[in-house]
Protein backbone atom coordinates (compact mmCIF):
# COMPACT_ATOMS: atom_id res chain seq x y z
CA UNK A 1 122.75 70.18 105.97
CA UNK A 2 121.45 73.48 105.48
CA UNK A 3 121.63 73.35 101.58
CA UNK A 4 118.44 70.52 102.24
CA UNK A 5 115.57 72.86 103.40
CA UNK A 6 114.43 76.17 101.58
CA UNK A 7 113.41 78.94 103.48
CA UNK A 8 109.88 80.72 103.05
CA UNK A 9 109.88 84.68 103.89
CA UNK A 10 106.71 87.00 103.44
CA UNK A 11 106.86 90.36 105.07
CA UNK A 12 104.52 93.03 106.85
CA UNK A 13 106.00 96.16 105.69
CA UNK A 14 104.66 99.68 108.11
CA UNK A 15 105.20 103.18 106.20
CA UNK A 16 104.56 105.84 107.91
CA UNK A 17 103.02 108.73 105.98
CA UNK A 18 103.89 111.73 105.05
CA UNK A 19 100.74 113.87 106.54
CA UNK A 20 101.16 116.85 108.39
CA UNK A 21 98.53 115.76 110.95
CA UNK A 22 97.68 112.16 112.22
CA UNK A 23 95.09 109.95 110.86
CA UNK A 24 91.70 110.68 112.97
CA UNK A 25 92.75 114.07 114.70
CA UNK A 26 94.39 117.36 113.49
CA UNK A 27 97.64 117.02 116.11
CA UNK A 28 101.40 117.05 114.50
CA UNK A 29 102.92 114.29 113.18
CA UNK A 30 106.26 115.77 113.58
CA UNK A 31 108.96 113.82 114.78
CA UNK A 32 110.62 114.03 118.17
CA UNK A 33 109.34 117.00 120.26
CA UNK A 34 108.90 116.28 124.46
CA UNK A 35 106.90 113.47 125.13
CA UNK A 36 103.13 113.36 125.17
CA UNK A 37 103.25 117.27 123.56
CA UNK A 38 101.71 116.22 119.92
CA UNK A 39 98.24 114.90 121.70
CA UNK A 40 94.49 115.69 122.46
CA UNK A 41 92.03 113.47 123.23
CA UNK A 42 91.22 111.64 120.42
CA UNK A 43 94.96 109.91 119.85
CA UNK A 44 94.73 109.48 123.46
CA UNK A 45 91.81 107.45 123.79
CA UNK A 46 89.84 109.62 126.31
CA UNK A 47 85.93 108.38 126.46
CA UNK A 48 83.87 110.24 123.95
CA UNK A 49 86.43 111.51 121.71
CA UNK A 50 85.53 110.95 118.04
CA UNK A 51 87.69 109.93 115.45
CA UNK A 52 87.64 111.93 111.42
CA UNK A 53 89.73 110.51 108.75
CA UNK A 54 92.56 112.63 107.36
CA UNK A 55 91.60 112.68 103.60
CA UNK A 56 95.32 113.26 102.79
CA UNK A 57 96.00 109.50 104.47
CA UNK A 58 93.96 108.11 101.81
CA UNK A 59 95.17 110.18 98.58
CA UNK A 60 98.76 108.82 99.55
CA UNK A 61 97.48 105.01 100.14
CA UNK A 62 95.77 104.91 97.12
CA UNK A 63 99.42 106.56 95.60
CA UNK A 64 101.31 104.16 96.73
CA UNK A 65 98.92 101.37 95.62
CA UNK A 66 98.85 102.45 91.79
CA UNK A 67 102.59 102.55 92.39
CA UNK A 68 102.88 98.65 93.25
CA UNK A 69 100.50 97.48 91.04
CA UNK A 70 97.47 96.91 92.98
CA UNK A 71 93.50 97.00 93.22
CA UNK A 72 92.08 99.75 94.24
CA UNK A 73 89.42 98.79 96.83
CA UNK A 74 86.67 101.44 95.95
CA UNK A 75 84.09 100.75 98.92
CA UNK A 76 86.86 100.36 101.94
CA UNK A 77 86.13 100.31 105.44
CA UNK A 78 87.96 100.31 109.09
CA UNK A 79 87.60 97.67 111.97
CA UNK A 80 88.11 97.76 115.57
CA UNK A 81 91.73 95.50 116.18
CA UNK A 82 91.33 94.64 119.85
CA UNK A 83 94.35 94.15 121.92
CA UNK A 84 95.51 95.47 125.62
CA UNK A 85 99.21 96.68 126.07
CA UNK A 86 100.14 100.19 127.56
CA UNK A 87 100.78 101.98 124.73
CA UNK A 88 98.10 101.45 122.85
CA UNK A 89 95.63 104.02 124.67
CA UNK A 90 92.07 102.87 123.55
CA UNK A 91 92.42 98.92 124.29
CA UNK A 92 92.01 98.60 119.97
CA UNK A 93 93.82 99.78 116.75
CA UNK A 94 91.83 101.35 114.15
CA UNK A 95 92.83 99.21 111.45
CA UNK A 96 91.85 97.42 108.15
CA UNK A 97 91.09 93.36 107.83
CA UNK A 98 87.94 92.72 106.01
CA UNK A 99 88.18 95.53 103.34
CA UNK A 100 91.38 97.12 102.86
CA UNK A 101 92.21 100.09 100.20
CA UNK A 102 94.36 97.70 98.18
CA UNK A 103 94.92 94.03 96.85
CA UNK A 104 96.74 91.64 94.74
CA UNK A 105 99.11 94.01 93.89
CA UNK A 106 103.19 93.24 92.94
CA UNK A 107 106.63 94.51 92.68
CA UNK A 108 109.77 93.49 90.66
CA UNK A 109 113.56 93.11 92.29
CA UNK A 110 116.41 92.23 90.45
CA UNK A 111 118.03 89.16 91.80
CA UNK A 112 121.10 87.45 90.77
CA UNK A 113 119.19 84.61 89.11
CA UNK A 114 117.09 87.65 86.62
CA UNK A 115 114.00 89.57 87.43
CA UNK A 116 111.55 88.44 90.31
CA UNK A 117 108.49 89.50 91.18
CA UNK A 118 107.11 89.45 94.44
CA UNK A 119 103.29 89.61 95.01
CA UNK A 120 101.54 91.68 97.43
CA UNK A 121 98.71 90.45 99.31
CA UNK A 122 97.14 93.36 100.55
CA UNK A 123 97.78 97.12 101.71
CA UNK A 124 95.75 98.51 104.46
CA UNK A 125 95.32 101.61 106.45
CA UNK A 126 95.92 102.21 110.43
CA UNK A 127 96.96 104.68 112.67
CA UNK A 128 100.29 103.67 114.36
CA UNK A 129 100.76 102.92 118.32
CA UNK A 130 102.36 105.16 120.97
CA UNK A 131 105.90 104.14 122.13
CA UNK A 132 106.64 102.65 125.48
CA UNK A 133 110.95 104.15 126.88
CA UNK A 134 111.96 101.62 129.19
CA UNK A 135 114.18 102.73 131.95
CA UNK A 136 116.72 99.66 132.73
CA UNK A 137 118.14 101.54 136.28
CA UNK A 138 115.25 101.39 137.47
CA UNK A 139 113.28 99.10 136.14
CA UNK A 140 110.09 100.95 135.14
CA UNK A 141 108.72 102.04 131.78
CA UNK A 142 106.92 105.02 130.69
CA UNK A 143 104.88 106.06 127.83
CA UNK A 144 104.81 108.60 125.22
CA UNK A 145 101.76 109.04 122.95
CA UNK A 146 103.01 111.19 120.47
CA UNK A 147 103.34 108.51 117.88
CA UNK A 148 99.93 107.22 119.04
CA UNK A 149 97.57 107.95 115.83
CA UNK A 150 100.38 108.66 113.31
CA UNK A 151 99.26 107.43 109.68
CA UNK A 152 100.45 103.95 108.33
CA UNK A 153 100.02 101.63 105.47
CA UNK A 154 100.65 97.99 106.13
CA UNK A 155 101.83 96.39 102.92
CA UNK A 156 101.52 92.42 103.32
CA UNK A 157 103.72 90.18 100.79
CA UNK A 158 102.74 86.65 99.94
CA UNK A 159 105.57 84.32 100.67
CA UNK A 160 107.62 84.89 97.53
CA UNK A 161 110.50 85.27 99.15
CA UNK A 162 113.67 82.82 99.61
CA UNK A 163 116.67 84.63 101.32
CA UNK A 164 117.39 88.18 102.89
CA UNK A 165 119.52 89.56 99.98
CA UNK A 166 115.90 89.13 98.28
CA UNK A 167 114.09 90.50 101.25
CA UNK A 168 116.18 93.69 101.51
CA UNK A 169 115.94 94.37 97.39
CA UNK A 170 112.17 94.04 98.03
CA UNK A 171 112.08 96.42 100.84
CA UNK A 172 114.69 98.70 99.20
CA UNK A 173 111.84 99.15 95.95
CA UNK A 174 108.98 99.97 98.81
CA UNK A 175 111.19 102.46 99.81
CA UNK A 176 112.13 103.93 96.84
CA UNK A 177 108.90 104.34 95.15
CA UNK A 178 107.46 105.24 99.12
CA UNK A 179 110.08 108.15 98.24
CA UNK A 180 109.51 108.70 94.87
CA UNK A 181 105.58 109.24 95.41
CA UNK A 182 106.46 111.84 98.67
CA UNK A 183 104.29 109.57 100.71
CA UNK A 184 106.70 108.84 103.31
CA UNK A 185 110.45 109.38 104.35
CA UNK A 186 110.62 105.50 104.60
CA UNK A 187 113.95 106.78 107.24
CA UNK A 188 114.65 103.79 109.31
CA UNK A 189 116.28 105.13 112.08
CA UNK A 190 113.08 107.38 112.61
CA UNK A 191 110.70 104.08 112.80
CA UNK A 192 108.91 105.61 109.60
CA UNK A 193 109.74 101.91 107.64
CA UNK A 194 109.17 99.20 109.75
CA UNK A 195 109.15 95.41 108.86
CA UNK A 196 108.05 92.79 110.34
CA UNK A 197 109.62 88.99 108.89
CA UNK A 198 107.36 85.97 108.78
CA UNK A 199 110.09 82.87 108.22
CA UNK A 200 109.23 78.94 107.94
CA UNK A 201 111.59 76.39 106.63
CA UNK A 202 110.70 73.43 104.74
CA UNK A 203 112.95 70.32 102.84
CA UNK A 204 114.11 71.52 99.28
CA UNK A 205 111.09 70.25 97.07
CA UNK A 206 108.12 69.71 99.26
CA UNK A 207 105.48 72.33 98.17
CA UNK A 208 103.60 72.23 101.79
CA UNK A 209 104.76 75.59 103.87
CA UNK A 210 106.64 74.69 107.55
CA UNK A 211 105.46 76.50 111.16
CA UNK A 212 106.42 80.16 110.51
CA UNK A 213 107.19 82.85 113.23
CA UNK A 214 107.27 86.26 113.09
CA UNK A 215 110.01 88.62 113.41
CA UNK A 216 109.65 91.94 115.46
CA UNK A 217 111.78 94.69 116.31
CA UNK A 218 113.86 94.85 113.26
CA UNK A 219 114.74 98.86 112.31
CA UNK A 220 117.95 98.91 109.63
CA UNK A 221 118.64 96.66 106.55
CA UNK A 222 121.28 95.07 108.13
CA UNK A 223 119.21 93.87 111.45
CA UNK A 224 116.77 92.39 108.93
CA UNK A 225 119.47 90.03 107.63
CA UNK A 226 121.23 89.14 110.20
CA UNK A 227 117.52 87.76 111.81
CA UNK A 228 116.49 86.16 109.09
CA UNK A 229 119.91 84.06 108.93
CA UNK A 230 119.54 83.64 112.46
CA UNK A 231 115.98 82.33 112.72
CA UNK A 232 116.73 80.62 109.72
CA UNK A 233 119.63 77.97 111.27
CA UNK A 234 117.39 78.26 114.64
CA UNK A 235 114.78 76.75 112.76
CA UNK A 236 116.61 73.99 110.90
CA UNK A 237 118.72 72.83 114.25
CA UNK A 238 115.03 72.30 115.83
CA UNK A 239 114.10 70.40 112.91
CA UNK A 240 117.28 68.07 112.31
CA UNK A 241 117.00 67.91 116.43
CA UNK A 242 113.44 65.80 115.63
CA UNK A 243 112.06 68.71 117.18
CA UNK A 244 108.84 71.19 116.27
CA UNK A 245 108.69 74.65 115.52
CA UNK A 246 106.08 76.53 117.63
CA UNK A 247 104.40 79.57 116.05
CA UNK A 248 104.80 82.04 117.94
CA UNK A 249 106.40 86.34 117.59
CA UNK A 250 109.77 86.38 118.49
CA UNK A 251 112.17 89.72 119.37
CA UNK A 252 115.86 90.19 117.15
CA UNK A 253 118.34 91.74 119.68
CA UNK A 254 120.52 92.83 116.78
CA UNK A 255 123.55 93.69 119.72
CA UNK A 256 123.49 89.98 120.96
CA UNK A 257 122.59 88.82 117.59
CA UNK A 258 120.05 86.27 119.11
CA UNK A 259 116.05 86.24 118.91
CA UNK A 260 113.87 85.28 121.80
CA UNK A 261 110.11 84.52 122.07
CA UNK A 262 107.44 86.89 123.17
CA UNK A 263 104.26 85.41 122.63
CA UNK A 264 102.48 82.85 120.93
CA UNK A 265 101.22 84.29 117.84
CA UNK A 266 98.05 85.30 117.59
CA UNK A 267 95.81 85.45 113.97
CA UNK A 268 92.61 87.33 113.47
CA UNK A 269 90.30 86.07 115.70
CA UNK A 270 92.06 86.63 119.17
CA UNK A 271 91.89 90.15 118.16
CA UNK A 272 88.06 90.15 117.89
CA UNK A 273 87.77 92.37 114.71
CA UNK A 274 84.86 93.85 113.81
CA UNK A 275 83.48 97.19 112.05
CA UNK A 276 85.05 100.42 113.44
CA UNK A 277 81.50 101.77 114.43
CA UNK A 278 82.86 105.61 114.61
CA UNK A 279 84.22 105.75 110.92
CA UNK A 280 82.17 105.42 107.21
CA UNK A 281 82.94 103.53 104.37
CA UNK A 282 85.68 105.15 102.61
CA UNK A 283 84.29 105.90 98.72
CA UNK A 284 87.18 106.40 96.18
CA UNK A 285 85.01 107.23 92.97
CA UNK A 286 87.06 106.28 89.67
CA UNK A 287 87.18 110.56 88.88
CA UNK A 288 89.23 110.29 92.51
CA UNK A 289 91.60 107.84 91.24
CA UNK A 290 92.14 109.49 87.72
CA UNK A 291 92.83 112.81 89.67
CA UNK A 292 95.67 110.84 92.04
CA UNK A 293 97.29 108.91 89.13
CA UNK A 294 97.41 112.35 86.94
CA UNK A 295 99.58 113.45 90.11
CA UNK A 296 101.73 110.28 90.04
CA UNK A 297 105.26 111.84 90.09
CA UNK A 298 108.22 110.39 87.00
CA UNK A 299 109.27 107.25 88.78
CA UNK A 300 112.63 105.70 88.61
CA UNK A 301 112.44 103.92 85.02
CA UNK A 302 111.03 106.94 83.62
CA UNK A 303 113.91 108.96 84.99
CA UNK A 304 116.64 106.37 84.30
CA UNK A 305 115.75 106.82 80.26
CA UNK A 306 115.47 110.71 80.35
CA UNK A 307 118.91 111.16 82.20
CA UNK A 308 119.83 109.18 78.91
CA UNK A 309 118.30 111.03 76.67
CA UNK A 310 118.14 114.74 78.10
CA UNK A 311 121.43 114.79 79.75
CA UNK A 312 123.41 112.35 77.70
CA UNK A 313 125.04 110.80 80.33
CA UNK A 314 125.90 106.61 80.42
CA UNK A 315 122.67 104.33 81.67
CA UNK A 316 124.85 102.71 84.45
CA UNK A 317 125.37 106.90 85.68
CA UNK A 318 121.57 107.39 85.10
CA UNK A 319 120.79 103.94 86.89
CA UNK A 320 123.10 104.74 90.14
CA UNK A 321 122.05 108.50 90.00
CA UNK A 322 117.88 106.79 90.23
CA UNK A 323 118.81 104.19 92.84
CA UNK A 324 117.59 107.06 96.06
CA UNK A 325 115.22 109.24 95.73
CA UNK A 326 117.26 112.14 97.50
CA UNK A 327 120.69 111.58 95.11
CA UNK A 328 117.94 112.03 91.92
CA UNK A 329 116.69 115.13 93.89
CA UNK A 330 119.91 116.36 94.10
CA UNK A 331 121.17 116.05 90.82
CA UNK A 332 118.26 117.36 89.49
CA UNK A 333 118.13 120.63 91.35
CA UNK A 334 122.13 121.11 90.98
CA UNK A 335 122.06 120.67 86.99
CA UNK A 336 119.27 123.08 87.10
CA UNK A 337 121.26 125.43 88.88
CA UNK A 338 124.82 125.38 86.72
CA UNK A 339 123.50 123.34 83.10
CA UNK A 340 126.26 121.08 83.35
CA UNK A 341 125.15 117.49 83.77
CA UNK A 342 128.00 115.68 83.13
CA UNK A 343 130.00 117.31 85.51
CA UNK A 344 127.32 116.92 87.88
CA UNK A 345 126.91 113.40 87.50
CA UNK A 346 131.18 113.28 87.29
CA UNK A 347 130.98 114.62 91.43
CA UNK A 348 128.31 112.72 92.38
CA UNK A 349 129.24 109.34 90.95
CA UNK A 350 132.99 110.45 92.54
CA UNK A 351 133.51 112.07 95.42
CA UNK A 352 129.61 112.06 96.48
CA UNK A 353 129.65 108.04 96.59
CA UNK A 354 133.26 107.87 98.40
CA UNK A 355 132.88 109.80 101.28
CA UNK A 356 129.21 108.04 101.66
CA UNK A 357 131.06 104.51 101.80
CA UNK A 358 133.88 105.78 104.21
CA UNK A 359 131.30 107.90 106.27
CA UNK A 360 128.85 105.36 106.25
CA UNK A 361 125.86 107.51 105.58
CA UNK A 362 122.83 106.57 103.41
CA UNK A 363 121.31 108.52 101.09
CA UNK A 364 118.03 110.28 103.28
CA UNK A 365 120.90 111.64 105.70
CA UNK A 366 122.81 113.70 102.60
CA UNK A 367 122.19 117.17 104.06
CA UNK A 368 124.23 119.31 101.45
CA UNK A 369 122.85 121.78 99.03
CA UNK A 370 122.20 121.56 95.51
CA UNK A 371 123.62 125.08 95.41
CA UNK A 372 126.75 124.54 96.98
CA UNK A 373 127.46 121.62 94.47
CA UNK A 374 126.72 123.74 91.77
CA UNK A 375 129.04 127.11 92.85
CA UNK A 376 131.84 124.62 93.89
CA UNK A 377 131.66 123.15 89.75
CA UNK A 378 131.67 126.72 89.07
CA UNK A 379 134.57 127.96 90.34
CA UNK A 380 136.40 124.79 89.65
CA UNK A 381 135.22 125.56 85.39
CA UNK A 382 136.57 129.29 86.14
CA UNK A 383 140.15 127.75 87.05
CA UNK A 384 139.60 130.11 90.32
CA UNK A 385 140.49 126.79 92.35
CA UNK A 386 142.98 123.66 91.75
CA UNK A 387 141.04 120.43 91.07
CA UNK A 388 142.39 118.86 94.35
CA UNK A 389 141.48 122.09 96.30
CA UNK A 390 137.94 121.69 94.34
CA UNK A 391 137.62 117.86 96.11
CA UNK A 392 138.88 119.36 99.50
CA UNK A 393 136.42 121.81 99.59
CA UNK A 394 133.50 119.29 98.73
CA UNK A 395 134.84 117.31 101.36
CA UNK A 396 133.84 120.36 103.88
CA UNK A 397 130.48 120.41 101.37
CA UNK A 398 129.81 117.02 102.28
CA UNK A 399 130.43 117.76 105.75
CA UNK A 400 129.01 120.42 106.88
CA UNK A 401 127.03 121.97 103.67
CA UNK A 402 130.19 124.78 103.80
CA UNK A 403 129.19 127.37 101.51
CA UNK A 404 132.70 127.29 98.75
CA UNK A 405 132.89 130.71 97.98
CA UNK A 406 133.08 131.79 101.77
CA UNK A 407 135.24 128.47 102.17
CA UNK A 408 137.63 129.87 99.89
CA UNK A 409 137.77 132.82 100.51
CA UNK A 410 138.48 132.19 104.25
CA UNK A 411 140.79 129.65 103.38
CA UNK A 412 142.70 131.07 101.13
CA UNK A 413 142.61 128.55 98.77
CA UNK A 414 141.99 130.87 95.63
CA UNK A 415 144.34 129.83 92.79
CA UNK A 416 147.90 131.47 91.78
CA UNK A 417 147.45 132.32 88.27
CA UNK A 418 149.20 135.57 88.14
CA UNK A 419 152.20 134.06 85.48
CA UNK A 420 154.80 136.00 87.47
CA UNK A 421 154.14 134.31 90.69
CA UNK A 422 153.78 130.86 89.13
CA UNK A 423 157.38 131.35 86.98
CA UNK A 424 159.19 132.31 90.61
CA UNK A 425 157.89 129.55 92.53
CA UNK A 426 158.89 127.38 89.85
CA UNK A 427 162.35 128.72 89.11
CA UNK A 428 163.34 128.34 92.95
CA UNK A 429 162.33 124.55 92.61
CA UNK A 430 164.86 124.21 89.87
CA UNK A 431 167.45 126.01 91.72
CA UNK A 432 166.50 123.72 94.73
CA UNK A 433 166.50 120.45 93.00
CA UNK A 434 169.62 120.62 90.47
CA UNK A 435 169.99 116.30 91.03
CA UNK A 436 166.55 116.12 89.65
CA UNK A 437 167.30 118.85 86.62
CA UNK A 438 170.30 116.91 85.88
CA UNK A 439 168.36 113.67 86.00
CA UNK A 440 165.65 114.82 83.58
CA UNK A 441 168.06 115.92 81.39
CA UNK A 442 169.69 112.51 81.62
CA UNK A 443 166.06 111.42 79.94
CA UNK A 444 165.03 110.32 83.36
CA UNK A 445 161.24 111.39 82.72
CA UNK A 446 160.13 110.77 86.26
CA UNK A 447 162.37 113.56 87.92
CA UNK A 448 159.60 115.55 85.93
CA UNK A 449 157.48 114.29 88.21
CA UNK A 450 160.00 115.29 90.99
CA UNK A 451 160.21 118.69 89.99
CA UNK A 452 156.17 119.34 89.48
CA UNK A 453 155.44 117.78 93.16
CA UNK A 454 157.40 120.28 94.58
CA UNK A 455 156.28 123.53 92.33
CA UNK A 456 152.76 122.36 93.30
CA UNK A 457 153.87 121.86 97.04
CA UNK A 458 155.80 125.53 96.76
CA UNK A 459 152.33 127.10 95.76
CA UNK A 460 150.30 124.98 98.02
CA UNK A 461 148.76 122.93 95.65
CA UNK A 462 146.65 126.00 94.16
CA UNK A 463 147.93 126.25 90.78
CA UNK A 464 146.35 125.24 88.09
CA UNK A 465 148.81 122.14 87.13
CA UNK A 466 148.66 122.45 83.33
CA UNK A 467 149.84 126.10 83.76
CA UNK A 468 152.59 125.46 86.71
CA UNK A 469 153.58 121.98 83.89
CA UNK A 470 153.62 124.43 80.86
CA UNK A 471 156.13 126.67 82.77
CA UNK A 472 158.47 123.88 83.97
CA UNK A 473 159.04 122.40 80.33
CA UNK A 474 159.84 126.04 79.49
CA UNK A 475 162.40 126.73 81.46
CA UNK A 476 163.86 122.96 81.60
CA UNK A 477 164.17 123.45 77.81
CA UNK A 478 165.46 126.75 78.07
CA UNK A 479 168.67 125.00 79.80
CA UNK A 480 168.99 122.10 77.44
């Protein structure tokens, strides 16, 4: 039944920027802190308090809009978005409807079906609510203004969209080129990428869009698609029920896995828009623009073809190593560091990637140094440490951005490669193990195997094998 109706998904996409200070007034944008501490009047709405626009807000908008593909709007302006709820402290947003920085813009995602490209309606500027911390004990809420007047840039798809694996690879290439430019952390968790989904379903071939609602409250990847499949079926049991769709914003609770209504939804006019009387025309001469897109940073297909070419190193390594912002920083700074690329890109693409999957962490939370990659390589090309000591101390890397050198030291995992020590470790073993000398000189080849587990276990696995391996045909062939 579900294979009948196709559904329709355009998104409202909220960065949060990158600026030291909010939009209209000079208090932090840092996140966390004690509630209400990052405030003054202005971002509190007090009567009289004037707003002035952070230039640094619109250097990044304008960024980010080269990035996607879009117009530049060069005469831009602010309006007045009027709505009353308790943490928004003036009664209206500053915000952008009838002239926004950018337009008709567009992005590319690879789906399974090829290359798709996915059109953006507009991208405007607007300073970001406070955040109401409800208290379910006792049933009362309280508010906290520090986000009140943070820096965002709304980025509006059309409805180009037909499923949420093609929702999340469109949000995934906001965020990476949101990263790439150093306009924003796009971190999730954080609230500094936000999306709101606007879903309709209509019968497989009928051109003429169905009642949409939109989708709040949705902060990780995987929240995203689990509402989307769940508004989705909603939507086509109300239908096949001979039922209507009402238009209206609806919550995800991602824990019960269920949506409910919150309001009808409103469009332009209930919010009474009209010129923000405090604020200018922005002016963004074409010298402005020049000077921003001079500053454009490489972005990913630019990188992607110099890891080829500079480091030598395969396109499917360049193209994983490019995929986050944060792993291409890292690689970047730790080949800088020890000139080794391959090996770099060998760790990464290894060890780096497993411990992410069983660990579960995503890229923006990698808190290890480039430096500590780089000595750890080191003393693993020095043959001071074993290659599976090298992977258990990147573990503690990984972990806890352990420093190796101290880490080995401590540890004493430095390895044996006085000759002497290795050549009595290994002649005990054969003493120890004569059914698996015998056996090898049966032509059993695996009691080789035998033997070199336990001259590797006798020196605590910090031997360089080749060495310990070199020594045990020796004196094997010495008793032939």
């Amino acid at each position: 039944m579900t294979g009948q109706y196709e559904t329709v998904i355009g998104l409202e996409v909220h960065i949060e920027l990158a600026t030291k200070t909010k939009i209209f007034c000079g208090c932090s944008t840092e996140f966390g802190g004690a509630p209400n501490i990052h405030t003054c009047p202005v971002c509190t709405g007090m009567p009289g308090a004037l707003p002035v626009l952070n230039k640094k807000v619109v250097e990044y908008a304008v960024a980010l809009g080269i990035a996607t593909n879009c117009r530049i709007t060069q005469v831009c302006r602010f309006d007045r978005k009027n709505y009353f709820y308790p943490d928004n402290p003036q009664n209206y947003q500053i915000s952008q409807l009838y002239l926004p920085i950018a337009r008709n813009g567009c992005v590319e995602i690879e789906t399974p079906s090829g290359t798709k490209k996915i059109r953006i309606h507009e991208m405007h500027m607007e300073e970001d609510a406070g955040k109401l911390v409800h208290n379910e004990w006792d049933d009362t809420s309280l508010v906290d203004y520090n986000r009140s007047g943070v820096p965002l840039v709304e980025i509006v798809s059309e409805p180009d969209m037909r499923s949420a694996d093609e929702v999340i690879a469109y949000l995934e290439k906001l965020r990476m080129i949101a990263q790439y430019l150093g306009v924003s952390d796009c971190k999730l968790q954080e609230g500094s990428m936000r999306a709101d989904v606007n879903l309709s379903v209509r019968r497989a071939g009928t051109e003429e869009f169905g009642t949409r609602t939109e989708m709040k409250n949705l902060n990780s990847f995987k929240a995203i698609a689990h509402a989307i499949e769940g508004e989705r079926m909603r939507q086509i049991e109300l239908l096949e029920a001979g039922k209507e769709v009402v238009q209206e914003t609806r919550r995800w609770d991602d824990n019960k896995e269920h949506s409910y209504a919150m309001r009808s939804k409103e469009d332009a006019r209930d919010y009474r828009y009209f010129p923000e009387p405090d604020l200018v025309p922005v002016v963004i001469s074409d010298q402005w623009i020049s000077e921003i897109k001079a500053r454009q940073p490489e972005l990913r297909p630019e990188k992607i073809e110099r890891y080829t070419r500079e480091f030598d190193i395969p396109r499917y390594d360049a193209e994983l190593l490019t995929e986050s912002w944060k792993i291409a920083d890292i690689f970047e700074k730790t080949v800088q560091l020890c000139g080794k690329p391959k090996k770099v890109s060998n760790w990464m693409m290894g060890e780096m990637f497993r411990l992410m999957k069983e660990k579960g962490k995503e890229p923006e939370e990698l808190d290890f140094s480039p430096e500590h990659l780089a000595k750890l390589i080191e003393l693993s090309d020095q043959g001071a440490i074993s290659s599976s000591v090298a992977k258990k101390v990147f573990e503690h890397i990984f972990a806890e951005n352990a420093d190796p050198e101290k880490y080995v030291e401590e540890q004493g995992l430095m390895s044996v490669s006085d000759e002497g020590a290795l050549r009595e470790a290994v002649e005990k073993v054969i003493a120890q193990n004569p059914r698996a000398v015998a056996d090898y000189k049966g032509g059993r080849q695996k009691a080789f195997g035998a033997i070199m587990g336990q001259s590797m276990r006798a020196l605590k696995g910090k031997a360089d094998p080749a060495a310990v391996t070199k020594i045990i045909r020796e004196m094997l062939d010495a008793q032939q």
